[in-house]
Protein backbone atom coordinates (compact mmCIF):
# COMPACT_ATOMS: atom_id res chain seq x y z
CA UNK A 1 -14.51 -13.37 2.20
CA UNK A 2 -10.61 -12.61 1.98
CA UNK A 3 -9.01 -10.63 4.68
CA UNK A 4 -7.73 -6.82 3.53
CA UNK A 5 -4.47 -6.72 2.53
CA UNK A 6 -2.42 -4.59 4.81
CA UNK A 7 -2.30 -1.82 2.90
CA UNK A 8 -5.94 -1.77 2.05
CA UNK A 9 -6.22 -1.95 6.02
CA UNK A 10 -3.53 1.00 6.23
CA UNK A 11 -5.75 3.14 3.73
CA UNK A 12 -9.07 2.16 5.63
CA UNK A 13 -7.75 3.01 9.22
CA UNK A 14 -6.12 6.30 7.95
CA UNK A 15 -9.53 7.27 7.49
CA UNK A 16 -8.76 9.05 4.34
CA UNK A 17 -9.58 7.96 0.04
CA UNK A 18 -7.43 6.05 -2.09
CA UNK A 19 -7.90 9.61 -4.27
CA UNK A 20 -6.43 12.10 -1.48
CA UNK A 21 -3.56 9.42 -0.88
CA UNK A 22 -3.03 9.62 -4.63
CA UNK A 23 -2.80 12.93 -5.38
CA UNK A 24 -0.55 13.39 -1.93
CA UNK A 25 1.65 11.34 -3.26
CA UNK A 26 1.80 13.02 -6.88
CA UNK A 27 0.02 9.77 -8.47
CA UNK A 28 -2.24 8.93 -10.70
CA UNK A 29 -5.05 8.18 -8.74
CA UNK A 30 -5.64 4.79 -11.28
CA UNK A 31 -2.21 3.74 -10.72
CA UNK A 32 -2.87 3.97 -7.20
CA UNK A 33 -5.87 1.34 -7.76
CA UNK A 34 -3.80 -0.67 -9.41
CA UNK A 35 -0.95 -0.99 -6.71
CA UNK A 36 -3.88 -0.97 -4.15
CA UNK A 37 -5.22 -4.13 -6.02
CA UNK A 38 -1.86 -6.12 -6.08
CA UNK A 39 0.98 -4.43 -8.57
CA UNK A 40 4.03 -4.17 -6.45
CA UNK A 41 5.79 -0.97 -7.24
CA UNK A 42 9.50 0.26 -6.87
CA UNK A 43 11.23 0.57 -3.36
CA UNK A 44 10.99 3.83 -3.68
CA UNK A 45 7.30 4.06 -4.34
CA UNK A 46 6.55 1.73 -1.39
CA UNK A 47 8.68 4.06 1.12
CA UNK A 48 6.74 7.02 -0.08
CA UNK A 49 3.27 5.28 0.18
CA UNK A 50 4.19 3.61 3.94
CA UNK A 51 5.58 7.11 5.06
CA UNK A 52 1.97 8.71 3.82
CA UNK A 53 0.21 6.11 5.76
CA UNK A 54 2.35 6.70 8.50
CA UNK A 55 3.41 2.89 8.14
CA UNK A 56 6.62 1.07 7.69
CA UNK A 57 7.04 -0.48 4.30
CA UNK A 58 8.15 -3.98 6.60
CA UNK A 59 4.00 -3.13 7.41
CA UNK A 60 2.55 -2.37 4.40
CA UNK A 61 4.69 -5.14 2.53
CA UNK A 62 5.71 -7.94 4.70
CA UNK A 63 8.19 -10.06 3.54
CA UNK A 64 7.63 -13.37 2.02
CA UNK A 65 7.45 -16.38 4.40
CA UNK A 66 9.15 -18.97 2.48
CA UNK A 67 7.59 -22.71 3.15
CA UNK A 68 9.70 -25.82 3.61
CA UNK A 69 9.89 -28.05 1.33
């Protein structure tokens, strides 16, 4: 089984639905889903969802670890 993705874990611990984060936010509650589920949105959109889920986007999104080659 994969481990949540930290914002899956954000929208579990906040208690609340992927719906009532949606429509907080003024979203379409499938394009939600769909950033939910892996579509990376604009820097914008991933302040507003962080701030909603009382998260930092550095939390919600962490950056890339880049490997050595």
């Amino acid at each position: 089984m994969r481990k949540p993705t930290p914002l899956k874990r954000a929208i579990f611990d906040s208690g609340r639905t992927q719906k009532s984060i949606a429509d907080a936010l003024g979203m379409d509650e499938g394009h939600f889903s769909r950033i939910v589920n892996g579509l990376h949105p604009p820097d914008a959109t991933c302040d507003a969802i962080a701030a909603e889920l009382e998260r930092t986007t550095a939390e919600i999104w962490p950056p890339a670890v880049e490997s050595a080659a």
